[in-house]
Protein backbone atom coordinates (compact mmCIF):
# COMPACT_ATOMS: atom_id res chain seq x y z
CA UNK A 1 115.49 117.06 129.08
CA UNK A 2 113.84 120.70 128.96
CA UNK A 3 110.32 121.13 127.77
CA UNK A 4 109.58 124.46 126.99
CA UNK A 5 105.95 123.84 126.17
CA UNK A 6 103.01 122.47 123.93
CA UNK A 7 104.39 122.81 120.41
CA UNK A 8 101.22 122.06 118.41
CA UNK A 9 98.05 119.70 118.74
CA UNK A 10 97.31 117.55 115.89
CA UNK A 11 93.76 116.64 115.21
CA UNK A 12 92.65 113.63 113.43
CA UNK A 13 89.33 114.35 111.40
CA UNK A 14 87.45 113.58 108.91
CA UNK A 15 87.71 117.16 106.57
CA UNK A 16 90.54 119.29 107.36
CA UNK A 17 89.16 122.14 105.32
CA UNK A 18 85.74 121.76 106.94
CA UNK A 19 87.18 121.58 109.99
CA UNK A 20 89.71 124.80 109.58
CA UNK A 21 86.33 126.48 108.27
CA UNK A 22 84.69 126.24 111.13
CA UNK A 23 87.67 127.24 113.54
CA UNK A 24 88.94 130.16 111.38
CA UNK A 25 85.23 131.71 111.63
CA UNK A 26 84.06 130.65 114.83
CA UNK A 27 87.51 131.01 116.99
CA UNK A 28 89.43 133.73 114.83
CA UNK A 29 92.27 131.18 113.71
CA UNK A 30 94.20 131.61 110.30
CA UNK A 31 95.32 128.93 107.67
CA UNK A 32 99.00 129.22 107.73
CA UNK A 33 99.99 126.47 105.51
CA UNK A 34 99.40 122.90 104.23
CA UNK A 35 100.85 120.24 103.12
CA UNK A 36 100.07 116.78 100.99
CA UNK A 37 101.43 114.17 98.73
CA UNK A 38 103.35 116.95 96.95
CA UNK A 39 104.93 117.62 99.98
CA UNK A 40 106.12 114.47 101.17
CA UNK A 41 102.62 113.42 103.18
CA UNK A 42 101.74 109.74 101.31
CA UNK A 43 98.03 109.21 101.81
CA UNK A 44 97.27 112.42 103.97
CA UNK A 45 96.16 116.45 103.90
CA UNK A 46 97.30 118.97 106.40
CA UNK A 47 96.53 121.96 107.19
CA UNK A 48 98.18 124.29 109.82
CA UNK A 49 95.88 127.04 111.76
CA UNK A 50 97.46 129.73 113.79
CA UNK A 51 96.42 132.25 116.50
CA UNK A 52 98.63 133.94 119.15
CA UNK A 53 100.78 131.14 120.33
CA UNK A 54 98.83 128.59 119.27
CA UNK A 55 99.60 125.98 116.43
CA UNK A 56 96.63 123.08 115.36
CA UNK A 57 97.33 120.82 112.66
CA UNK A 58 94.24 119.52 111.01
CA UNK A 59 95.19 116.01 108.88
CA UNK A 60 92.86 113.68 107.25
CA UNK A 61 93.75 110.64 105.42
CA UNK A 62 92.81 110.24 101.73
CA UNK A 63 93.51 106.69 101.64
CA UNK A 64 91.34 104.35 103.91
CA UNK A 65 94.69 102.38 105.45
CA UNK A 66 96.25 105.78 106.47
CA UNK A 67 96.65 105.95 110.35
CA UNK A 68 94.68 109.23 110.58
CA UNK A 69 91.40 107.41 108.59
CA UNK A 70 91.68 104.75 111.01
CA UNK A 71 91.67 107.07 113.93
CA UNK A 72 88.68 109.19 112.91
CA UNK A 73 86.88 105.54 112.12
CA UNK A 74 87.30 104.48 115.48
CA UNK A 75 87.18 107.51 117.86
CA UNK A 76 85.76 110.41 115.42
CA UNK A 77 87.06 113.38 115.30
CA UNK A 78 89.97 114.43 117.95
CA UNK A 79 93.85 114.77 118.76
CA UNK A 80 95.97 112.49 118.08
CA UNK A 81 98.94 114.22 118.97
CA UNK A 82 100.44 116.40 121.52
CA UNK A 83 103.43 118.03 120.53
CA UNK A 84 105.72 119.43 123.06
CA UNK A 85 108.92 121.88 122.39
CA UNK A 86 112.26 120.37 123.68
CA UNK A 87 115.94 122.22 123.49
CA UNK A 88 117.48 118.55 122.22
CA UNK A 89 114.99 116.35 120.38
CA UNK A 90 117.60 113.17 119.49
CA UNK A 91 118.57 113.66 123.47
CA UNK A 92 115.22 113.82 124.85
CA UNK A 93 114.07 110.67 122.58
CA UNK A 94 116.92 108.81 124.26
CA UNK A 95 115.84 109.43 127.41
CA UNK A 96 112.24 109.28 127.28
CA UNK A 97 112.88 105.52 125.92
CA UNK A 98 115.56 104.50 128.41
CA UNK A 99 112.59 105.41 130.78
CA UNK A 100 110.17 103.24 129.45
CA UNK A 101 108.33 105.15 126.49
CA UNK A 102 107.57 103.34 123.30
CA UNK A 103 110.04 105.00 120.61
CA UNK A 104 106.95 105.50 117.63
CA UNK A 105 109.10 107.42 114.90
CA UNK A 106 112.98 108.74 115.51
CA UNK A 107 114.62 112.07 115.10
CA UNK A 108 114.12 113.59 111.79
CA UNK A 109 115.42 116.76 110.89
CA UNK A 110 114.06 119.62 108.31
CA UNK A 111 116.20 122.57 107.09
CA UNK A 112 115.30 125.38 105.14
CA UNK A 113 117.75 128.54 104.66
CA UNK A 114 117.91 129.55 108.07
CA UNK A 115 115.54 127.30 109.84
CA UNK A 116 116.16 123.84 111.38
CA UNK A 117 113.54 121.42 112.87
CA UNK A 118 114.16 118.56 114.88
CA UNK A 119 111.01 116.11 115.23
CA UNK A 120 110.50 112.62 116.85
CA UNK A 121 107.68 110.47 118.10
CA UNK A 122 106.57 108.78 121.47
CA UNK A 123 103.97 106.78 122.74
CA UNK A 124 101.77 108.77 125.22
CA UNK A 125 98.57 107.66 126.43
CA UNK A 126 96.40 105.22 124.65
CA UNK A 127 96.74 106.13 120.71
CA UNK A 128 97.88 109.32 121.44
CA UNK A 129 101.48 109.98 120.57
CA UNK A 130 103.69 112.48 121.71
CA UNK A 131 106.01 114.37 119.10
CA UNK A 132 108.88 115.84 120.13
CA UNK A 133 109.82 119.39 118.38
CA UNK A 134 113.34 121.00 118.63
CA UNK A 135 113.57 124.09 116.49
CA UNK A 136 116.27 126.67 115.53
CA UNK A 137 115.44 129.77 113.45
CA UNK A 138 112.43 131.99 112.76
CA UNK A 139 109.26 130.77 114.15
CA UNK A 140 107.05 131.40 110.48
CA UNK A 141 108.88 128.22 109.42
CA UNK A 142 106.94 124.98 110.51
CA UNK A 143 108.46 122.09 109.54
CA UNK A 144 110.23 122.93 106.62
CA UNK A 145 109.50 121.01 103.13
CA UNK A 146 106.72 119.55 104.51
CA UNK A 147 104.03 121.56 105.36
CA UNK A 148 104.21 124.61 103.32
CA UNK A 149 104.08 127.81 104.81
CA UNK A 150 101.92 131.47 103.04
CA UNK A 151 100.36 133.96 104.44
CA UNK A 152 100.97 136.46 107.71
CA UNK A 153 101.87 135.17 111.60
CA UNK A 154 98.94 136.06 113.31
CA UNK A 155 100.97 136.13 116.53
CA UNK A 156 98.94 139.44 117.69
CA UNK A 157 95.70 137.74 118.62
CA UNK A 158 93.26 139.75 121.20
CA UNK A 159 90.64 136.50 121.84
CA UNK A 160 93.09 133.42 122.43
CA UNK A 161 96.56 133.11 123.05
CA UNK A 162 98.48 129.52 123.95
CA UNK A 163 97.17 126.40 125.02
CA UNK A 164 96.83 126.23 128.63
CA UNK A 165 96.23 122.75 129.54
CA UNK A 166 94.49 119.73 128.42
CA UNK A 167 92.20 117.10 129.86
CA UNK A 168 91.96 113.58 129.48
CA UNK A 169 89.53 111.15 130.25
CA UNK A 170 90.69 107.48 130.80
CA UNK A 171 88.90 104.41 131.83
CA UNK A 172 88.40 103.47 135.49
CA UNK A 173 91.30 102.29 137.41
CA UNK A 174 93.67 103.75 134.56
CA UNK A 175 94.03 107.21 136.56
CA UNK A 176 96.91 106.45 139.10
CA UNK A 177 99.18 104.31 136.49
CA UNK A 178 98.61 107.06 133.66
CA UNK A 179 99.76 109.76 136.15
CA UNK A 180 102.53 107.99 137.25
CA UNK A 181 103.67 107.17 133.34
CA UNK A 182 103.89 111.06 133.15
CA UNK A 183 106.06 111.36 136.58
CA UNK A 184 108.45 108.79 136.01
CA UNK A 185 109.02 108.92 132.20
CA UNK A 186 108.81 112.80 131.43
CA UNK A 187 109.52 114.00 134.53
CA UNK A 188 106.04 115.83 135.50
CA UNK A 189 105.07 116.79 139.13
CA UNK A 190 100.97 116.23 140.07
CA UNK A 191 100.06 119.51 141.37
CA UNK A 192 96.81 118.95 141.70
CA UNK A 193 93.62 116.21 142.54
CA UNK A 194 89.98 116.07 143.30
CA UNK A 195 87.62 113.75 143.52
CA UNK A 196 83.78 115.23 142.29
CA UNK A 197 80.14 113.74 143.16
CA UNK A 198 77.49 115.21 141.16
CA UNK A 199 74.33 113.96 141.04
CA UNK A 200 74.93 110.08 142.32
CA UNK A 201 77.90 110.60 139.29
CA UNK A 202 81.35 110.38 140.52
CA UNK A 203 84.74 110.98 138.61
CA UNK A 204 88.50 111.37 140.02
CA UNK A 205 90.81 113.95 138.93
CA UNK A 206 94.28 114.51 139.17
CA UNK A 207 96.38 117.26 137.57
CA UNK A 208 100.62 116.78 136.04
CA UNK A 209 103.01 119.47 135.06
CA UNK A 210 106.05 119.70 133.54
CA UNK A 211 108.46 121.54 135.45
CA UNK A 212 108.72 124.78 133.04
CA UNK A 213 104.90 124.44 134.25
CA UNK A 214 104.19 124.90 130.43
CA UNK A 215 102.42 121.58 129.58
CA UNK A 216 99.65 121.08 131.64
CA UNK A 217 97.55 117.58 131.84
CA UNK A 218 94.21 117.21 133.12
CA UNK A 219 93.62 113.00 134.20
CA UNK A 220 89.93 111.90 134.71
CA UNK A 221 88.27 109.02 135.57
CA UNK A 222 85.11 107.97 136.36
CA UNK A 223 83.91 106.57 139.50
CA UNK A 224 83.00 103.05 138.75
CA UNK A 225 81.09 102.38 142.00
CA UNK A 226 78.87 105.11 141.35
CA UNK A 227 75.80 105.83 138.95
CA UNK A 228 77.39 106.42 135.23
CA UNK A 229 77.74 109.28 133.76
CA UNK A 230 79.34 111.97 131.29
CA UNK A 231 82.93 110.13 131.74
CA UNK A 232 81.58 107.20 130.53
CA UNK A 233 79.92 108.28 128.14
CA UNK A 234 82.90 109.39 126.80
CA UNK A 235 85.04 106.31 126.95
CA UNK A 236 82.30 105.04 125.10
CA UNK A 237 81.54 107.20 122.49
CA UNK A 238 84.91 107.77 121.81
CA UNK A 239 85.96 104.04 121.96
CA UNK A 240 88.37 104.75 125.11
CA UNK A 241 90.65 107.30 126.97
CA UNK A 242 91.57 110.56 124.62
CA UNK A 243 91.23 114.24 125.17
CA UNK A 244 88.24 115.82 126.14
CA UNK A 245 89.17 118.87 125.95
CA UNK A 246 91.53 121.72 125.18
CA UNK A 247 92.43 124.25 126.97
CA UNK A 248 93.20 128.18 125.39
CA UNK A 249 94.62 130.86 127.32
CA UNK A 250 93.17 134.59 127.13
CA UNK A 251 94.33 137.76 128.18
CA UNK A 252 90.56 139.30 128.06
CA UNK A 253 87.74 136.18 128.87
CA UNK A 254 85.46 138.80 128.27
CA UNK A 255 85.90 139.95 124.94
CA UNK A 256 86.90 136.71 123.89
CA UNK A 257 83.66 134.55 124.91
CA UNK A 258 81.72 137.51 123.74
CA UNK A 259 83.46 137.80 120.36
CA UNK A 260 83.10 133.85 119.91
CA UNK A 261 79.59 134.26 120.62
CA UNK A 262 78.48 136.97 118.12
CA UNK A 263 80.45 134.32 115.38
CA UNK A 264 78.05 131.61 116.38
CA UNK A 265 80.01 129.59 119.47
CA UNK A 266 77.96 127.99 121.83
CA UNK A 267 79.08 127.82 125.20
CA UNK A 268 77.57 125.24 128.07
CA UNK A 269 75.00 127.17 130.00
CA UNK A 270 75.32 128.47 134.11
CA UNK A 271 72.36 128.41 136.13
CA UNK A 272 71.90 132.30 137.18
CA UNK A 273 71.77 131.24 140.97
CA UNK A 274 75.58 130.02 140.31
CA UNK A 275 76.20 134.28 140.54
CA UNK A 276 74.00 135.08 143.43
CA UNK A 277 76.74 134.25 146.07
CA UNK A 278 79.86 134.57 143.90
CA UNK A 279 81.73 137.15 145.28
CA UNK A 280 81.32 135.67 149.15
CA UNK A 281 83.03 132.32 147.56
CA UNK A 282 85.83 133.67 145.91
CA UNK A 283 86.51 137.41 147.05
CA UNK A 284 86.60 140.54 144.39
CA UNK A 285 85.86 140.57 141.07
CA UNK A 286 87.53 142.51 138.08
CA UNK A 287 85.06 141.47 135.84
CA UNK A 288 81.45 143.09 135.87
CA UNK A 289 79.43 140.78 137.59
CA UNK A 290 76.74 141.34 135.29
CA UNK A 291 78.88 140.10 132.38
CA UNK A 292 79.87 137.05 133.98
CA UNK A 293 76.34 135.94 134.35
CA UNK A 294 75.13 137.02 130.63
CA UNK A 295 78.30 134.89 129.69
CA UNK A 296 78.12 131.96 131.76
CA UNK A 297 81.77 132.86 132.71
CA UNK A 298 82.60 130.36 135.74
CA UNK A 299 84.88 131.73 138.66
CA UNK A 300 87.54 130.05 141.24
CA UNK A 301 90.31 130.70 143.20
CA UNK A 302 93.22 129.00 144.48
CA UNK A 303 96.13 130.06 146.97
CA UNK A 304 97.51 132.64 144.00
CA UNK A 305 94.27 134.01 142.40
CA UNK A 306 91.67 134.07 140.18
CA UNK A 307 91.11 131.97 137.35
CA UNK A 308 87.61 132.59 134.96
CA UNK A 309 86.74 129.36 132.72
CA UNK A 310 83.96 129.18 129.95
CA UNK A 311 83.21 125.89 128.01
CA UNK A 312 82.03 125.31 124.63
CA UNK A 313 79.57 122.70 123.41
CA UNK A 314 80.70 119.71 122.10
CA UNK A 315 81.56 120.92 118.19
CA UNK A 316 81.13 116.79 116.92
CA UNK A 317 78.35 114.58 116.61
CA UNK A 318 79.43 112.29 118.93
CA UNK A 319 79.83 115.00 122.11
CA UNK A 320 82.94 114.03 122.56
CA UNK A 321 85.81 116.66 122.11
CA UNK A 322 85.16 120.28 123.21
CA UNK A 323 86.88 123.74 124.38
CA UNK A 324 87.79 125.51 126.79
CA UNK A 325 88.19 129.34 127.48
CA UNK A 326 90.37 130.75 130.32
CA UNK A 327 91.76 133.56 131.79
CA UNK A 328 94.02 132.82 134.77
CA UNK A 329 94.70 136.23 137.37
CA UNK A 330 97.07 135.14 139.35
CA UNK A 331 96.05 130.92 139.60
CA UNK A 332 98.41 128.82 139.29
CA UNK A 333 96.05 125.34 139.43
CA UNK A 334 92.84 124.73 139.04
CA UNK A 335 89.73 125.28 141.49
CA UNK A 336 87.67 122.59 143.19
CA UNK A 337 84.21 124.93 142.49
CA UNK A 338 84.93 125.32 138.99
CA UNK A 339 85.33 121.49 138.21
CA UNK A 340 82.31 120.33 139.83
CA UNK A 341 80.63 123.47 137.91
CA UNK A 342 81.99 122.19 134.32
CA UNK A 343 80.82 118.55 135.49
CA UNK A 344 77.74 119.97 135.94
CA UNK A 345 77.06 122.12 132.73
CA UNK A 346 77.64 119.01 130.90
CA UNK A 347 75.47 116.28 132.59
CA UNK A 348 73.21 119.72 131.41
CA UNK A 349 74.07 119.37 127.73
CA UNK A 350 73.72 115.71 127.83
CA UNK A 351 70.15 115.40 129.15
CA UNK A 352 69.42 118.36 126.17
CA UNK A 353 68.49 120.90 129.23
């Protein structure tokens, strides 16, 4: 089984065009096409947003026994499922269920002219499903006869560009078992793993990969001996493990955090003092030092480079999921500064600092 990479994200919300609203003016994303009960969809509106590399589905249910109105009831908000691009979808569900993966939905295939779409459906981690995506022919296609594609590509973003990784919170003791479900049944490699203390908090981390190195997961727990904090508020106010947050690539962190801004983005703050000693802790900087401060622009290192994050404020009422910005120079994995930084910034946002 090859996986190329993250195919799409499907979020679960409430208003899909409310939703698309706010991410076509705030984050530069397009509407690319939609689809319904005309289109095959009982009980359910989609919409597809594009930018660069990057594909979001946005579906709400219109009827209240439709999985994604049951989702949004219970969590709020968030994605439901993480599609990932495979060069034999019937193949790949085969295997992935031999292993031990719960088969969800099997191999259905969409054709249109010269376009041909292979989907199927795997459990993942709590609710969240995995879909795999096979796909022959132009990329403007979708999934053909089912969501319904207009306008341009905007492949030729300058602010984000793919989906770099995401990160998951699960409960407490769920961290080893949920990293090894990704090892044994797709195949992923841990690269990475940390264990933070922040203020009397505590929360595990550890880091899989697929071996393209394409689909990236983040694993978090919280430290359940230790004082609670932003982890568990999480599990709670989203009613258990899900994503936390999602990850976009840039080319130019810069331009793109200070584009978001001007269109009304809020970012998690960076104490100034974070900047005084910067450049001793992880060597040169491209960036104007200056600009990484007005930003709040975090910076790490690992054994291959650079890599410049930025966070966003939660964007739902219940502070649950929220973005990511980040520009990788050379990195391959993540840095340890960086991650305490982020935990930081939020126990920030929580207490309304």
């Amino acid at each position: 089984m090859n996986i190329s990479g993250i195919d799409h994200i499907e979020l679960y919300v409430g208003d899909a065009r409310q939703t698309a609203f706010y991410l076509c003016t705030a984050f530069g994303f397009t509407v690319c096409g939609q689809g319904g009960p005309e289109t095959g969809l009982a009980g359910q509106r989609s919409l597809l947003l594009r930018q660069g590399e990057i594909q979001i589905v946005l579906t709400s249910g219109l009827v209240a026994d439709h999985p994604a109105t049951e989702y949004v009831r219970r969590h709020g908000d968030g994605v439901a499922i993480v599609a990932i691009g495979v060069d034999d979808t019937e193949r790949a569900y085969r295997e992935l269920v031999e292993r031990g993966a719960r088969p969800l939905s099997p191999p259905a295939r969409h054709a249109r002219d010269d376009v041909e779409v292979v989907v199927a459906e795997v459990s993942g981690f709590s609710d969240v499903a995995h879909r795999l995506v096979e796909r022959h022919g132009p990329r403007r296609e979708f999934l053909p006869g089912v969501i319904d594609v207009s306008g341009d590509d905007p492949r030729d973003s300058k602010l984000l560009r793919t989906i770099d990784h995401i990160a998951i919170c699960v409960p407490a003791g769920a961290l080893t078992p949920t990293a090894r479900y990704y090892e044994d049944i797709f195949g992923f490699t841990q690269i990475f793993e940390e264990y933070i203390e922040v203020g009397g908090q505590g929360m595990d981390s550890k880091v899989v990969q697929s071996p393209s190195q394409h689909v990236t997961f983040t694993l978090i727990e919280p430290d359940p001996t230790r004082r609670p904090g932003q982890i568990d508020d999480f599990l709670t106010w989203h009613a258990g493990a899900g994503v936390q947050h999602v990850a976009f690539g840039s080319d130019d962190i810069v331009t793109a955090v200070s584009t978001l801004s001007d269109h009304g983005v809020r970012f998690l703050g960076t104490p100034s003092t974070y900047y005084d000693t910067l450049e001793e802790r992880v060597g040169h900087l491209d960036a104007p030092l200056d600009e990484l401060r007005r930003l709040g622009v975090l910076v790490d290192r690992d054994h291959w480079g650079q890599l410049l994050q930025v966070f966003t404020e939660s964007m739902h009422i219940r502070r649950t999921l929220f973005l990511e910005i980040i520009e990788r120079r050379g990195a391959l994995t993540f840095g340890s500064g960086n991650i305490k930084a982020l935990y930081a910034a939020k126990q920030r946002e929580l207490a309304g600092e």
